[in-house]
Every structure is written in C-alpha cells, then in structure tokens.
Protein backbone atom coordinates (compact mmCIF):
# COMPACT_ATOMS: atom_id res chain seq x y z
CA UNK A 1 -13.03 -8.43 130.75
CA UNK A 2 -16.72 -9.76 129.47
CA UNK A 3 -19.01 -11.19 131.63
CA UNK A 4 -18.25 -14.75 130.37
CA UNK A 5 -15.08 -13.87 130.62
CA UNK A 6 -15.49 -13.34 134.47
CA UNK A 7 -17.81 -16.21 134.52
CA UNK A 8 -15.62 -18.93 133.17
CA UNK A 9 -12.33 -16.99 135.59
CA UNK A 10 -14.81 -18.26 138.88
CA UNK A 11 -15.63 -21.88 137.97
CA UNK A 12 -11.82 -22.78 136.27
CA UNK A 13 -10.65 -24.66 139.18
CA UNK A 14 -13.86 -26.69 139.38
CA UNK A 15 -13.97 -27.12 135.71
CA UNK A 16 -10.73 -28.93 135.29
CA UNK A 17 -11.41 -31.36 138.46
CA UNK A 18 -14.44 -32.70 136.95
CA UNK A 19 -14.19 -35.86 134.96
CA UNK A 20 -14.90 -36.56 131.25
CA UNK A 21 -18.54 -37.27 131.20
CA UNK A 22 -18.30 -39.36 128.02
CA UNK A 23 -15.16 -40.68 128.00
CA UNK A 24 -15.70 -42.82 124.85
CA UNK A 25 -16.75 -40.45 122.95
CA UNK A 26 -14.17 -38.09 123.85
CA UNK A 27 -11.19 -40.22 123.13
CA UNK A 28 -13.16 -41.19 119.59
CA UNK A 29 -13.20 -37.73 118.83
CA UNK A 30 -9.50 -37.42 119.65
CA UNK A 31 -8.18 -40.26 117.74
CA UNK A 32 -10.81 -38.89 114.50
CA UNK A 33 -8.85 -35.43 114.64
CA UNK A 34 -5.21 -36.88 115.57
CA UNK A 35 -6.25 -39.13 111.98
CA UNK A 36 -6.50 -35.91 109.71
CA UNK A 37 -3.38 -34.25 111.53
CA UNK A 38 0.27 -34.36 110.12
CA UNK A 39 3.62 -33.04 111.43
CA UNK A 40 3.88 -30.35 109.10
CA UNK A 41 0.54 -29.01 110.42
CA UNK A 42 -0.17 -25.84 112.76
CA UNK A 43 -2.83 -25.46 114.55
CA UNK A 44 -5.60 -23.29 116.19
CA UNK A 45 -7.79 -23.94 118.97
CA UNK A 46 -9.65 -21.56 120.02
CA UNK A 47 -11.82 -22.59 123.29
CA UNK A 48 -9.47 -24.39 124.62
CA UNK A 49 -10.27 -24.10 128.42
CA UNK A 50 -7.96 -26.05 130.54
CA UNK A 51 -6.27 -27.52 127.61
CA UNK A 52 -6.30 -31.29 127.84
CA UNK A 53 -7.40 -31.84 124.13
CA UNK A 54 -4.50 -29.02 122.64
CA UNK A 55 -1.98 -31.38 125.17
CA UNK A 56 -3.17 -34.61 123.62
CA UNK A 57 -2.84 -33.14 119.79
CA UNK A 58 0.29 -31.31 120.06
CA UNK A 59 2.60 -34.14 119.18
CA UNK A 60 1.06 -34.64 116.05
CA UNK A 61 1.93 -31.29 114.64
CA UNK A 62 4.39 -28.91 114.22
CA UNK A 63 2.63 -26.09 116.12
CA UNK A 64 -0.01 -25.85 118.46
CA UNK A 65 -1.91 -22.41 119.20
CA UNK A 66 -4.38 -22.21 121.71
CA UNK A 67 -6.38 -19.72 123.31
CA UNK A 68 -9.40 -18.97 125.54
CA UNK A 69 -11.09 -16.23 127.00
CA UNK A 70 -10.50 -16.91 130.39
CA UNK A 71 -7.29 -15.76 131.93
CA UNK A 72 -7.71 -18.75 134.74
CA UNK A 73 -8.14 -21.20 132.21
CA UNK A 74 -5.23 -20.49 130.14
CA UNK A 75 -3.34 -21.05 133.85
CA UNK A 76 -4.64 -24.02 134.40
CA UNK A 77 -3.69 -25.44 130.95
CA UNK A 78 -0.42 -23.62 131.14
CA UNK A 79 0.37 -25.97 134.59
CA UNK A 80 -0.91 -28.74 133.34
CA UNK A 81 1.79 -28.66 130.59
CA UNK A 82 4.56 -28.24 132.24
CA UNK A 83 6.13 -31.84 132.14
CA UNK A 84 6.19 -31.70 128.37
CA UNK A 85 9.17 -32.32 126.11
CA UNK A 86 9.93 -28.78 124.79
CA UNK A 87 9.40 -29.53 121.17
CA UNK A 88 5.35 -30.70 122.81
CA UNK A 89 4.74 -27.42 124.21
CA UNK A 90 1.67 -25.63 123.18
CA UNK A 91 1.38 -22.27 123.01
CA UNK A 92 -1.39 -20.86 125.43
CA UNK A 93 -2.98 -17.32 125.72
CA UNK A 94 -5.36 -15.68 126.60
CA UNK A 95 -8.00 -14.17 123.61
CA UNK A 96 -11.31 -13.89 121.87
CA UNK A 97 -12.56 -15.85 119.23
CA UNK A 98 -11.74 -12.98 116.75
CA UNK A 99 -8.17 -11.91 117.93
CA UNK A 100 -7.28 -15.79 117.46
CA UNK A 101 -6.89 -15.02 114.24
CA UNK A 102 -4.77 -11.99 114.49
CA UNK A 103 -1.29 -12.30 112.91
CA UNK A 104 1.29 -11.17 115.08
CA UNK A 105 4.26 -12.76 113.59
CA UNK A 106 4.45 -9.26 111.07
C-alpha cells in the first residue's frame, strides 16, 4: 500500500463526518455534471473517497464505476450505499488512478 494510501486509510472516518465546506458550490457543481449526464452513460470516478458525489450521480446513468486508493474509503462509501434501489448501486473498489482504467470485462 503507498504512503497516501496509508495516509488517507487513518483519517477516513474523520473525513466523511466533516461537513461540506461550500455547500453552494458543491451542489452547483453537482447539478452542472448531472446536466451533461444521460441514462445511456457509464461512468468513471476515480477519487471518489467516501462516495457521496458517485451516490448523487448514479441515477442519472446507466453505470457508475468508482474507485479510490484507500481501502477505508471505499468502506465507507460502500455503507453509505446500502439503502439504494439495486438498479442505483455504484460499483466501488479499491484502485489507482492508472488501474481505473484497466478493462476487466475481457
């Protein structure tokens, strides 16, 4: 595991208590990206942390992929999910920028 791996593993639980500084701002920024989404859409996040923003987009697409490098992050967002519909699930795991990417539907 990197060291900002490890990093991010130690302040997850703290991370996902504290509030939205901007709150504005970041519920602008969701409404601007649900606004270029459509249902036939899939798509990537990559950084996703505790998953809040992946939750909120899901519904707008067909697929939802997200990942992060922190084990205890990807917990946390997997919880936090767990009162979805099952066609609103998001798929959460644990990976690096680059193996995001990789195809493993072959």
């Amino acid at each position: 595991m990197t060291n900002l791996a490890t990093f991010w593993n130690k302040i997850a639980t703290k991370y996902a208590q504290d509030p939205v500084l901007d709150e504005a701002a970041y519920n602008f920024t969701c409404e601007r990206s649900i606004s270029y989404l459509q249902p036939g859409f899939r798509a990537l996040e990559i950084g996703c942390g505790t998953g809040p923003t992946a939750i909120r987009l899901r519904p707008h697409v067909s697929a939802f992929e997200a990942t992060d490098i922190s084990p205890a992050m990807i917990d946390i967002a997997q919880g936090r999910q767990a009162g979805a519909a099952p066609d609103h699930q998001v798929t959460f795991r644990v990976a690096s920028a680059p193996d995001s990417f990789a195809d493993d539907t072959s």
